[in-house]
C-alpha atoms as a PDB file:
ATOM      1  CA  UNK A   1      26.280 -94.598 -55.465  1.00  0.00           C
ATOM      2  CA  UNK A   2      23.962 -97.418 -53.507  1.00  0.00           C
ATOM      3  CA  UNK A   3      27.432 -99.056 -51.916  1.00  0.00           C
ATOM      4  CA  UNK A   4      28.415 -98.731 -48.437  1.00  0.00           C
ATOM      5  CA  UNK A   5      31.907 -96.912 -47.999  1.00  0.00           C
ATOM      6  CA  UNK A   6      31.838 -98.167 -44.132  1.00  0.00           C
ATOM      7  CA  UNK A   7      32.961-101.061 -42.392  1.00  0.00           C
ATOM      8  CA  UNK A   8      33.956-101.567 -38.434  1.00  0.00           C
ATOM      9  CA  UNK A   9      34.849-105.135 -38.490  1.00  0.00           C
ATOM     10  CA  UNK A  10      38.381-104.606 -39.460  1.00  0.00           C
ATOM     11  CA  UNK A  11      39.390-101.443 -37.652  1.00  0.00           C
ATOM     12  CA  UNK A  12      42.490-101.684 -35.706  1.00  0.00           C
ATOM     13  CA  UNK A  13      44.694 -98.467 -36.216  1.00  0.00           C
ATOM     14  CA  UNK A  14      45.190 -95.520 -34.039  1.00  0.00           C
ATOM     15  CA  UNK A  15      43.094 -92.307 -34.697  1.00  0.00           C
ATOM     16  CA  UNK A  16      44.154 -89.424 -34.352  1.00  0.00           C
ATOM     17  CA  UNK A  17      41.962 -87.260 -36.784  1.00  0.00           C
ATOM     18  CA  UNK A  18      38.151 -86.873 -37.040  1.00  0.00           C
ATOM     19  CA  UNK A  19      38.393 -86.152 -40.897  1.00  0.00           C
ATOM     20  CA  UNK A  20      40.949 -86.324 -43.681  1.00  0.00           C
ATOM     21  CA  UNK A  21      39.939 -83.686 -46.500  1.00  0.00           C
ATOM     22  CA  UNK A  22      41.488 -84.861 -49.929  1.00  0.00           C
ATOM     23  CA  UNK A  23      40.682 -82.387 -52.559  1.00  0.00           C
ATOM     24  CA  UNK A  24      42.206 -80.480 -55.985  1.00  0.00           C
ATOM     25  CA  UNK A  25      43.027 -76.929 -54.070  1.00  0.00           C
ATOM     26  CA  UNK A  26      42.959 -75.166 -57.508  1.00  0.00           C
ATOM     27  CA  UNK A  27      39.234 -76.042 -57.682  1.00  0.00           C
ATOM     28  CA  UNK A  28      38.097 -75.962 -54.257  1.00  0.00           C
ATOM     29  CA  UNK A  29      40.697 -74.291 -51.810  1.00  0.00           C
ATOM     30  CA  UNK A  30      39.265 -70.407 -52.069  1.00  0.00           C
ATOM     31  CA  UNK A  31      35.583 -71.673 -51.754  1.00  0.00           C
ATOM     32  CA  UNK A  32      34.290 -75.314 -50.963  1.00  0.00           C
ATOM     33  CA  UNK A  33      37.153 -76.420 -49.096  1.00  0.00           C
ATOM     34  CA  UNK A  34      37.498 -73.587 -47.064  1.00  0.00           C
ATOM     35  CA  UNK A  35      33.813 -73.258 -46.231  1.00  0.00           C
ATOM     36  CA  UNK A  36      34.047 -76.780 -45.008  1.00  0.00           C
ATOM     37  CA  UNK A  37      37.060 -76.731 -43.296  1.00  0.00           C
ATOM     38  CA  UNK A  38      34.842 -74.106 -41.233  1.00  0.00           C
ATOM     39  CA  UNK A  39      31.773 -75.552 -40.493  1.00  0.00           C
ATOM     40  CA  UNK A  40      33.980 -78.894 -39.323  1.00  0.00           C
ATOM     41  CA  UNK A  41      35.730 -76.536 -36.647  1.00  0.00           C
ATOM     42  CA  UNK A  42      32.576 -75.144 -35.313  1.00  0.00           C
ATOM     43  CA  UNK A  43      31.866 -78.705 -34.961  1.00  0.00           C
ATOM     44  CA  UNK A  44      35.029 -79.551 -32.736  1.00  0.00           C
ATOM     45  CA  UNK A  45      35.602 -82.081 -35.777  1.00  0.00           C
ATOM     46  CA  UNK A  46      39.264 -82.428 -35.654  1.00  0.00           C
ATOM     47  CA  UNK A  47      40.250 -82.288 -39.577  1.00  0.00           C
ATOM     48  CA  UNK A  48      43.328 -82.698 -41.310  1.00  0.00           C
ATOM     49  CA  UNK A  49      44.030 -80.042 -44.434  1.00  0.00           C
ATOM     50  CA  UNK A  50      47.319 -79.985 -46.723  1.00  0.00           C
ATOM     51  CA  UNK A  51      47.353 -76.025 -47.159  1.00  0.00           C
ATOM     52  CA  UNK A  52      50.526 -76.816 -49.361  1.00  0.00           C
ATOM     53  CA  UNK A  53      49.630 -75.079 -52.845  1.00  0.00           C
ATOM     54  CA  UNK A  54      52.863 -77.145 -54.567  1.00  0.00           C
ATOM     55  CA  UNK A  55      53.164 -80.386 -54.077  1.00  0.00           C
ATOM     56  CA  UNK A  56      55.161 -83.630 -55.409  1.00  0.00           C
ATOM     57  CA  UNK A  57      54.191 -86.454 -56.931  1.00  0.00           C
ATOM     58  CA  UNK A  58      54.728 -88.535 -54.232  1.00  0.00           C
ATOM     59  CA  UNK A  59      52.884 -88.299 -50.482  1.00  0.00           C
ATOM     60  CA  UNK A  60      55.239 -87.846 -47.837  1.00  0.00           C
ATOM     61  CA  UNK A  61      55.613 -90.407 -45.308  1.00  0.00           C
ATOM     62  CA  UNK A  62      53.723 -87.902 -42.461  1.00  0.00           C
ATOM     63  CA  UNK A  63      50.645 -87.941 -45.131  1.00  0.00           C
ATOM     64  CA  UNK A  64      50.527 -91.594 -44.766  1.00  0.00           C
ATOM     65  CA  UNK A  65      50.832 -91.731 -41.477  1.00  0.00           C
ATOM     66  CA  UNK A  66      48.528 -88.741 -41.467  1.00  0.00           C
ATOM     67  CA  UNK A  67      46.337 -90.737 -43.875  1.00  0.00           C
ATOM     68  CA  UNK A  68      46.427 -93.761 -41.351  1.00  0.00           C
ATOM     69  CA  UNK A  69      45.306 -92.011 -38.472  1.00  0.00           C
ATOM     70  CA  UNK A  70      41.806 -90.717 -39.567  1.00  0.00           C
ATOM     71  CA  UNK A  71      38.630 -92.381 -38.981  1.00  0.00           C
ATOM     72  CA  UNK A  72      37.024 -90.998 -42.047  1.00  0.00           C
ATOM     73  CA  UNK A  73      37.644 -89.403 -45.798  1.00  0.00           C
ATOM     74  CA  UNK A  74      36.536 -86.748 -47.339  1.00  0.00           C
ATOM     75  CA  UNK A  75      36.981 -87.272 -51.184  1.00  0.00           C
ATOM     76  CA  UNK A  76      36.315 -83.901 -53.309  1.00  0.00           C
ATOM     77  CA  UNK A  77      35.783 -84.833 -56.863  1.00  0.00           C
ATOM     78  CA  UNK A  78      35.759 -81.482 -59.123  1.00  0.00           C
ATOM     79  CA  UNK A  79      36.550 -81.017 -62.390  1.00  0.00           C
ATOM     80  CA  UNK A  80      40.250 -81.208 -62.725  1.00  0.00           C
ATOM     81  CA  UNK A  81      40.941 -83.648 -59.675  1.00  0.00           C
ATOM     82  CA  UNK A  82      41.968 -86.352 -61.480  1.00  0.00           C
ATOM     83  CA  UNK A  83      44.622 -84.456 -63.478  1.00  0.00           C
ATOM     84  CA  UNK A  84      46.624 -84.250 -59.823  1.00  0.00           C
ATOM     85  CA  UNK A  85      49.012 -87.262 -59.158  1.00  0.00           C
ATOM     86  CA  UNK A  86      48.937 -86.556 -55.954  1.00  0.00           C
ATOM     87  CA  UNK A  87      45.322 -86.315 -55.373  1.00  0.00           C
ATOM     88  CA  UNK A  88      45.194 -89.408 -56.808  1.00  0.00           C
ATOM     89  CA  UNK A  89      48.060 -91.184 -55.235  1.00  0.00           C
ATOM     90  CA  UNK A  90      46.407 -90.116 -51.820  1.00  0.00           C
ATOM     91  CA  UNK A  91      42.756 -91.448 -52.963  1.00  0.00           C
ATOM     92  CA  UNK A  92      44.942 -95.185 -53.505  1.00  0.00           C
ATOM     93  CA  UNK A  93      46.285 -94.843 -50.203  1.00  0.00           C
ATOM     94  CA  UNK A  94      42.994 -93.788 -48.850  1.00  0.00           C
ATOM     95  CA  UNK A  95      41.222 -96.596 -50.216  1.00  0.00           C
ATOM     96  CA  UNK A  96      43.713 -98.866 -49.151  1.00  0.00           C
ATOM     97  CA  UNK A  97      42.875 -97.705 -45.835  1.00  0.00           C
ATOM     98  CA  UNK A  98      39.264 -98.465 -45.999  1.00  0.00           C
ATOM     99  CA  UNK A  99      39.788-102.076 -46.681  1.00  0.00           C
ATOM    100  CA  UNK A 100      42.559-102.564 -43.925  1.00  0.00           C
ATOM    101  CA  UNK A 101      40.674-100.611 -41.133  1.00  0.00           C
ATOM    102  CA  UNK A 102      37.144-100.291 -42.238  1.00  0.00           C
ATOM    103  CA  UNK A 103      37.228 -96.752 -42.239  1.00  0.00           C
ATOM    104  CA  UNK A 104      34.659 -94.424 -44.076  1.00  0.00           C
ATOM    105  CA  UNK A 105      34.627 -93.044 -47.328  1.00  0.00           C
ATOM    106  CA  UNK A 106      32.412 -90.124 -48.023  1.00  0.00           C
ATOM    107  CA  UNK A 107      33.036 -88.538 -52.067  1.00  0.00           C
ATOM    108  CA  UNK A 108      31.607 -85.218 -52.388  1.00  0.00           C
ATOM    109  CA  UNK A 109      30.796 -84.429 -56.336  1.00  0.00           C
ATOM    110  CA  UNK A 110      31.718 -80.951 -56.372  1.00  0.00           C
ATOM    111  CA  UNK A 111      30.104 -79.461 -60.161  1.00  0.00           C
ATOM    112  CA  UNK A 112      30.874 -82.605 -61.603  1.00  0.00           C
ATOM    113  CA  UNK A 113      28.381 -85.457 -62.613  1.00  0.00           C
ATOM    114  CA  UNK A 114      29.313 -88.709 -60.433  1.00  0.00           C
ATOM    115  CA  UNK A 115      29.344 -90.573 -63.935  1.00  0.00           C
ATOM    116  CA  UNK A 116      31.745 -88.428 -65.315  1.00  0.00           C
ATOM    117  CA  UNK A 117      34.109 -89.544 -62.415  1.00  0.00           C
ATOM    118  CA  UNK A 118      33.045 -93.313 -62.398  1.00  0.00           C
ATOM    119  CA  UNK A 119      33.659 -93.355 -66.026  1.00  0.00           C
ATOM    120  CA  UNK A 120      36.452 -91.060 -66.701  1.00  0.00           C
ATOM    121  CA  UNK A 121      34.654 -88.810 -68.978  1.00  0.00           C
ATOM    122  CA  UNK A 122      35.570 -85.034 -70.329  1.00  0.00           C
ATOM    123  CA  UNK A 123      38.270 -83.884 -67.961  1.00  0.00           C
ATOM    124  CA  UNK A 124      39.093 -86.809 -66.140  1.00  0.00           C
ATOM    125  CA  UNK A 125      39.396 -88.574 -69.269  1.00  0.00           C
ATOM    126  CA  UNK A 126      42.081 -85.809 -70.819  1.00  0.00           C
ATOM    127  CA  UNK A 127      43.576 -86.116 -67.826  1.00  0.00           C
ATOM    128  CA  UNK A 128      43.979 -89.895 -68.217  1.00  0.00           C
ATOM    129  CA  UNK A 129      45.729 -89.707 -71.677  1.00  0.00           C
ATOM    130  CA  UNK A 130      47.445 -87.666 -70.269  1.00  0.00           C
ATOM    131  CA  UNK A 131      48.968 -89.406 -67.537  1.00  0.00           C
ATOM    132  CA  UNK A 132      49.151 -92.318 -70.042  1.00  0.00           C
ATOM    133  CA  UNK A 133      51.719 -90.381 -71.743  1.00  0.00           C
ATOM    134  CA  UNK A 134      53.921 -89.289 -69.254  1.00  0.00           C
ATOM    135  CA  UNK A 135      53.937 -92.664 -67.244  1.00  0.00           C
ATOM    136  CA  UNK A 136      53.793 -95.249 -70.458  1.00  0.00           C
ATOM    137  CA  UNK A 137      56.557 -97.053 -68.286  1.00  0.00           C
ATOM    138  CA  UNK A 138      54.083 -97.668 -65.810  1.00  0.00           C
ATOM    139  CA  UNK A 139      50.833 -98.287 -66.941  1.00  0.00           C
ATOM    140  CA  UNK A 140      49.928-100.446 -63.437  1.00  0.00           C
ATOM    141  CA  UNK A 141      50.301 -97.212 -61.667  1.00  0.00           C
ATOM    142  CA  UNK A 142      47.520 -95.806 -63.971  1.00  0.00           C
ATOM    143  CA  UNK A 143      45.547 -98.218 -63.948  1.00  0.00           C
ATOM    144  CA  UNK A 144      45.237 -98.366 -60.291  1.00  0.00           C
ATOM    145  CA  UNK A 145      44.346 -94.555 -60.011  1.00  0.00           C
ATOM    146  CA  UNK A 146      41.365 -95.221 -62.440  1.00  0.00           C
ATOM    147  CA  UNK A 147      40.400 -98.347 -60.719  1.00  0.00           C
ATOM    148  CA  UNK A 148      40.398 -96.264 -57.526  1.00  0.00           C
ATOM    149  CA  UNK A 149      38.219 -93.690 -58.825  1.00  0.00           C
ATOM    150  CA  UNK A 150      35.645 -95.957 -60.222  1.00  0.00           C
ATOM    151  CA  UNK A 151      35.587 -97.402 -56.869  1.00  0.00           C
ATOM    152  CA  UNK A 152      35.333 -94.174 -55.005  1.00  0.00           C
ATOM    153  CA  UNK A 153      32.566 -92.955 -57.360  1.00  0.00           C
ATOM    154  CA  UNK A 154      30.680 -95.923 -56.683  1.00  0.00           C
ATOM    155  CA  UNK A 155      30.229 -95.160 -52.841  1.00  0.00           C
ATOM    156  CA  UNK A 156      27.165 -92.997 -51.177  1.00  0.00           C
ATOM    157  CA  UNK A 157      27.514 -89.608 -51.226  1.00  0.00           C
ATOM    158  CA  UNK A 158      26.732 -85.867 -52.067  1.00  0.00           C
ATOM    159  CA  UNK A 159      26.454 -84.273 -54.795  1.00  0.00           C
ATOM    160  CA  UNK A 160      26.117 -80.055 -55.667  1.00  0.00           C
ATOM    161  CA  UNK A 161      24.019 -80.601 -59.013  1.00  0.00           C
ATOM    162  CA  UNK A 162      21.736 -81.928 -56.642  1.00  0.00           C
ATOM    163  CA  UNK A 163      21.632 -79.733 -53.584  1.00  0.00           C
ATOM    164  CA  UNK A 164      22.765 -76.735 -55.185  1.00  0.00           C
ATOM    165  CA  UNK A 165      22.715 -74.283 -51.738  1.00  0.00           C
ATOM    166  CA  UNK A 166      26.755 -74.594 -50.839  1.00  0.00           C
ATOM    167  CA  UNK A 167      25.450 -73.836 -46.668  1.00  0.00           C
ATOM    168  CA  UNK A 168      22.860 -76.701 -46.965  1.00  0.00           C
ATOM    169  CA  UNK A 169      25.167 -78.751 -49.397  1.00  0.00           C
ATOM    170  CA  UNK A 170      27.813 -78.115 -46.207  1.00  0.00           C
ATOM    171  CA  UNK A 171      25.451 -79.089 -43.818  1.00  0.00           C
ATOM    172  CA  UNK A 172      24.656 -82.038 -45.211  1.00  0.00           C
ATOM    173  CA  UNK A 173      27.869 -83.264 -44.991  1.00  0.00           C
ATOM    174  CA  UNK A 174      28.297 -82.279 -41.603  1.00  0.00           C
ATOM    175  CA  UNK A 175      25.712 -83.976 -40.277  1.00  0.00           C
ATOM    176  CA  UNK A 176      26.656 -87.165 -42.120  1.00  0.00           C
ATOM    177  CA  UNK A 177      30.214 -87.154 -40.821  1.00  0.00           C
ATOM    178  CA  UNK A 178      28.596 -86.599 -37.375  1.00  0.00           C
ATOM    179  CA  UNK A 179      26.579 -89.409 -37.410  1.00  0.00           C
ATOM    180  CA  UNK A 180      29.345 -91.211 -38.580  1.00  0.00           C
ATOM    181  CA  UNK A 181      31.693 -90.360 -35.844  1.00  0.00           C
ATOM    182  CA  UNK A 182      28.786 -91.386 -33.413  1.00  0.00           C
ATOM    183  CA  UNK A 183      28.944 -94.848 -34.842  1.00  0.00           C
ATOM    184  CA  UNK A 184      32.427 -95.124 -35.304  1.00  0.00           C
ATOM    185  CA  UNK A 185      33.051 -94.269 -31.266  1.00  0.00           C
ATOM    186  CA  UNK A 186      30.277 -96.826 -30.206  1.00  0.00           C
ATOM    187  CA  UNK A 187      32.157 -99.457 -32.565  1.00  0.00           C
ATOM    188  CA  UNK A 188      35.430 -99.107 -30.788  1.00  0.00           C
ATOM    189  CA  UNK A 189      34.019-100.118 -27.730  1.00  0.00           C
ATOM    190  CA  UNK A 190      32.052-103.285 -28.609  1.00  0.00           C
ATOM    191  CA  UNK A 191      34.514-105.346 -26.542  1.00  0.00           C
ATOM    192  CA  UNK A 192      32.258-103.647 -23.476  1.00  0.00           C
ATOM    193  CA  UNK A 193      29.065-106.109 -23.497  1.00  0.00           C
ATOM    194  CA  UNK A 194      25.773-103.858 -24.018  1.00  0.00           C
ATOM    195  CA  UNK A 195      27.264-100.470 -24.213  1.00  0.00           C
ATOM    196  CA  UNK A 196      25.302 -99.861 -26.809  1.00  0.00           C
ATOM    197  CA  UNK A 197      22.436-100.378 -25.151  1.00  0.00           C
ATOM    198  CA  UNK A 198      23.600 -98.419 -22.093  1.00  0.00           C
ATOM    199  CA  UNK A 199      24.324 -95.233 -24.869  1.00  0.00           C
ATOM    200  CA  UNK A 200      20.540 -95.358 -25.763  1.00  0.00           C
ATOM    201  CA  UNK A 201      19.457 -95.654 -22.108  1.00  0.00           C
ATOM    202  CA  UNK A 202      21.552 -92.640 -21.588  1.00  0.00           C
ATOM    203  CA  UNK A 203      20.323 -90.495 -24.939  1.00  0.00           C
ATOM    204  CA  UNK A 204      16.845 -90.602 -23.756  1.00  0.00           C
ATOM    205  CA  UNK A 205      17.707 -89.313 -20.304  1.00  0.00           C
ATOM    206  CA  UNK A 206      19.645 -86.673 -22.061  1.00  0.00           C
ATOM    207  CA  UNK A 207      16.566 -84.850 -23.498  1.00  0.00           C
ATOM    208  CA  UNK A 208      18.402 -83.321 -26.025  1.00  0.00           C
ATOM    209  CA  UNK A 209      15.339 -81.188 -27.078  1.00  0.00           C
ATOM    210  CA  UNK A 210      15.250 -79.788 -23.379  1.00  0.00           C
ATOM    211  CA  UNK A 211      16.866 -76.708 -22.355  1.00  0.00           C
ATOM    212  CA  UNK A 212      17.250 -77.769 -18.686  1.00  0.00           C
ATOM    213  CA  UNK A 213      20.351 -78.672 -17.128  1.00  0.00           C
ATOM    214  CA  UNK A 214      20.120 -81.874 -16.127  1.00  0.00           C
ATOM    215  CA  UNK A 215      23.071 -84.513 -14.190  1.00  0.00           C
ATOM    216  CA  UNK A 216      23.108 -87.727 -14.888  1.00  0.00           C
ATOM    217  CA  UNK A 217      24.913 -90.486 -12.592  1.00  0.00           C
ATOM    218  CA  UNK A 218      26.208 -93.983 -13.312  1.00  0.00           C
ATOM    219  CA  UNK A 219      26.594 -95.806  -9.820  1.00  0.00           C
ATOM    220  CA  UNK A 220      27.566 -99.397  -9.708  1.00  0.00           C
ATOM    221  CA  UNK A 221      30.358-101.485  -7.506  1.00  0.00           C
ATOM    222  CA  UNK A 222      33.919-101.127  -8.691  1.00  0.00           C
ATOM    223  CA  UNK A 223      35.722-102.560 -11.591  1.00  0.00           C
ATOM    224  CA  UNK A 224      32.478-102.957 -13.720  1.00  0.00           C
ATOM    225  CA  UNK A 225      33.264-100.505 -15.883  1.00  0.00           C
ATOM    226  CA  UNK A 226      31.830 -97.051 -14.828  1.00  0.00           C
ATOM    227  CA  UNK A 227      34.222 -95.152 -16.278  1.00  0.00           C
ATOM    228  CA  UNK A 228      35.026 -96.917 -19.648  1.00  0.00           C
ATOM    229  CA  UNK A 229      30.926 -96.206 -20.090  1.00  0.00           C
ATOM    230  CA  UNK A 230      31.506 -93.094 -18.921  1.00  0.00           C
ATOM    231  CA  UNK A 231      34.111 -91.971 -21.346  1.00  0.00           C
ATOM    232  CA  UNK A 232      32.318 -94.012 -24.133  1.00  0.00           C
ATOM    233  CA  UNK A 233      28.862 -91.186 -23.581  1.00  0.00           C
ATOM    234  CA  UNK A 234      31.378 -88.402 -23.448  1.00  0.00           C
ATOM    235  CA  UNK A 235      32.645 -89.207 -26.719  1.00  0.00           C
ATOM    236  CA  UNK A 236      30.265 -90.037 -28.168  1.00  0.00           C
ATOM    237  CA  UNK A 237      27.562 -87.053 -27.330  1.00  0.00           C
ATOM    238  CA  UNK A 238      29.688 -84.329 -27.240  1.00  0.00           C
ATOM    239  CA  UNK A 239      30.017 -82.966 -30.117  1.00  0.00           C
ATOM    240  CA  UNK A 240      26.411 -82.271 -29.541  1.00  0.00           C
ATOM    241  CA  UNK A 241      27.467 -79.281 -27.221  1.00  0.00           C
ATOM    242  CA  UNK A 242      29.554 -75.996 -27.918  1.00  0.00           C
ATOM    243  CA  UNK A 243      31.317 -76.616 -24.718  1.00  0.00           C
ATOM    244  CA  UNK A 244      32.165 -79.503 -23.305  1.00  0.00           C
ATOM    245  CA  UNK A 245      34.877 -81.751 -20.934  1.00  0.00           C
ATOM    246  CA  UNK A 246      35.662 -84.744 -19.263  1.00  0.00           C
ATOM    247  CA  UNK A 247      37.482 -84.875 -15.688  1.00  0.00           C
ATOM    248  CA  UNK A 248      38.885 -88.175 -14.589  1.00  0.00           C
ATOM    249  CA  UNK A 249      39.902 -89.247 -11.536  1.00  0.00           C
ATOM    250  CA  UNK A 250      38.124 -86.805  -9.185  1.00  0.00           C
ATOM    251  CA  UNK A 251      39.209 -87.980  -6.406  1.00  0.00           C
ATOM    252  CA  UNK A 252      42.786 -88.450  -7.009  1.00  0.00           C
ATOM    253  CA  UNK A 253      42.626 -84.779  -6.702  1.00  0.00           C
END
């Protein structure tokens, strides 16, 4: 699991979701998933979740598009994920996302070994011969689901065996997708020369480990790109804060 699942340089789709949670609801949906879900909302971590309990074999076109328009995946391997086509079907179309937009991939090894997913082992690999069976006409499409889960499995991640607490295991994965989203909203404004470096400036005036109130004001000449900057620090610290907003255009008003 050494691999990187992230890469900016190729990002160029909308967003319009924090987090895309792809998971086997049988395994998950009553405990994990929901205890996730959860700890994402307190977060203000807008997340997209298929409550359906029945579905097809094939993702609808608004779970593409749904798909499409999230900055990062969630991947919840348990024990009898890869016996769902369509947990499967999205993880191809997920993956396919990732290469196309560089978004970031984080799998989540729910009481299974990572090796049993990487190498189709115990369930996932009756659930293969399966699948071989019933699809023997198409063998490509088979083929591409395992190729897609050896890939997946290969990516950094978490996994239970390992942190065995489910509210620090949850945590955990909070945190990461956090930091994530902080790097993902600097990235999508690298056109703006040295915002990074104005972010930092602006972190350590912050004194985050202060309970003060403090204001904070960004002067400068019009046209140099106050508020771009501005929105850029909004988005990227706020999630930092239980309450938060961002008024534009003050003095339109």
């Amino acid at each position: 699991m050494a691999e990187s699942s992230s890469s900016f340089a190729g990002s160029a789709s909308p967003t319009r979701y924090d987090v895309f949670l792809n998971f086997r609801g049988e395994d998950t949906r009553e405990n994990f998933i929901s205890h996730l879900y959860a700890a994402l909302e307190r977060k203000h971590i807008e997340t997209y979740i298929d409550y359906r309990l029945q579905r097809g074999e094939e993702i609808s076109p608004a779970l593409q598009t749904a798909i499409e328009e999230s900055k990062i995946y969630v991947l919840v391997f348990s024990e009898n994920y890869a016996s769902s086509t369509w947990c499967l079907n999205e993880l191809t179309k997920i993956l396919d996302c990732k290469k196309r937009y560089g978004r970031d991939v984080i799998p989540i090894f729910y009481k299974v070994n990572p090796s049993t997913v990487r190498k189709h082992e115990e369930r996932y690999k009756d659930a293969f011969e399966e699948h071989e069976l019933r699809f023997k006409e198409n063998m490509d499409k088979v083929q591409e689901w395992k190729d897609a889960l050896t890939e997946a499995a290969g990516f950094s991640g978490w996994d239970s065996n390992v942190i065995r607490s489910e509210n620090s295991l949850v945590e955990k994965i909070v945190e990461d997708i956090l930091e994530k989203l902080d790097l993902y909203s600097i990235s999508s404004d690298r056109g703006i020369i040295g915002v990074e470096k104005q972010i930092e400036s602006i972190r350590l005036l912050m004194h985050f480990e202060s309970s003060d109130i403090r204001i904070i004001g960004i002067c400068g000449m019009g046209g140099i790109g106050k508020t771009t900057i501005s929105q850029q620090i909004y988005h990227t610290f706020a999630k930092q804060f239980d309450s938060r907003s961002l008024v534009l255009d003050t003095k339109k008003k």
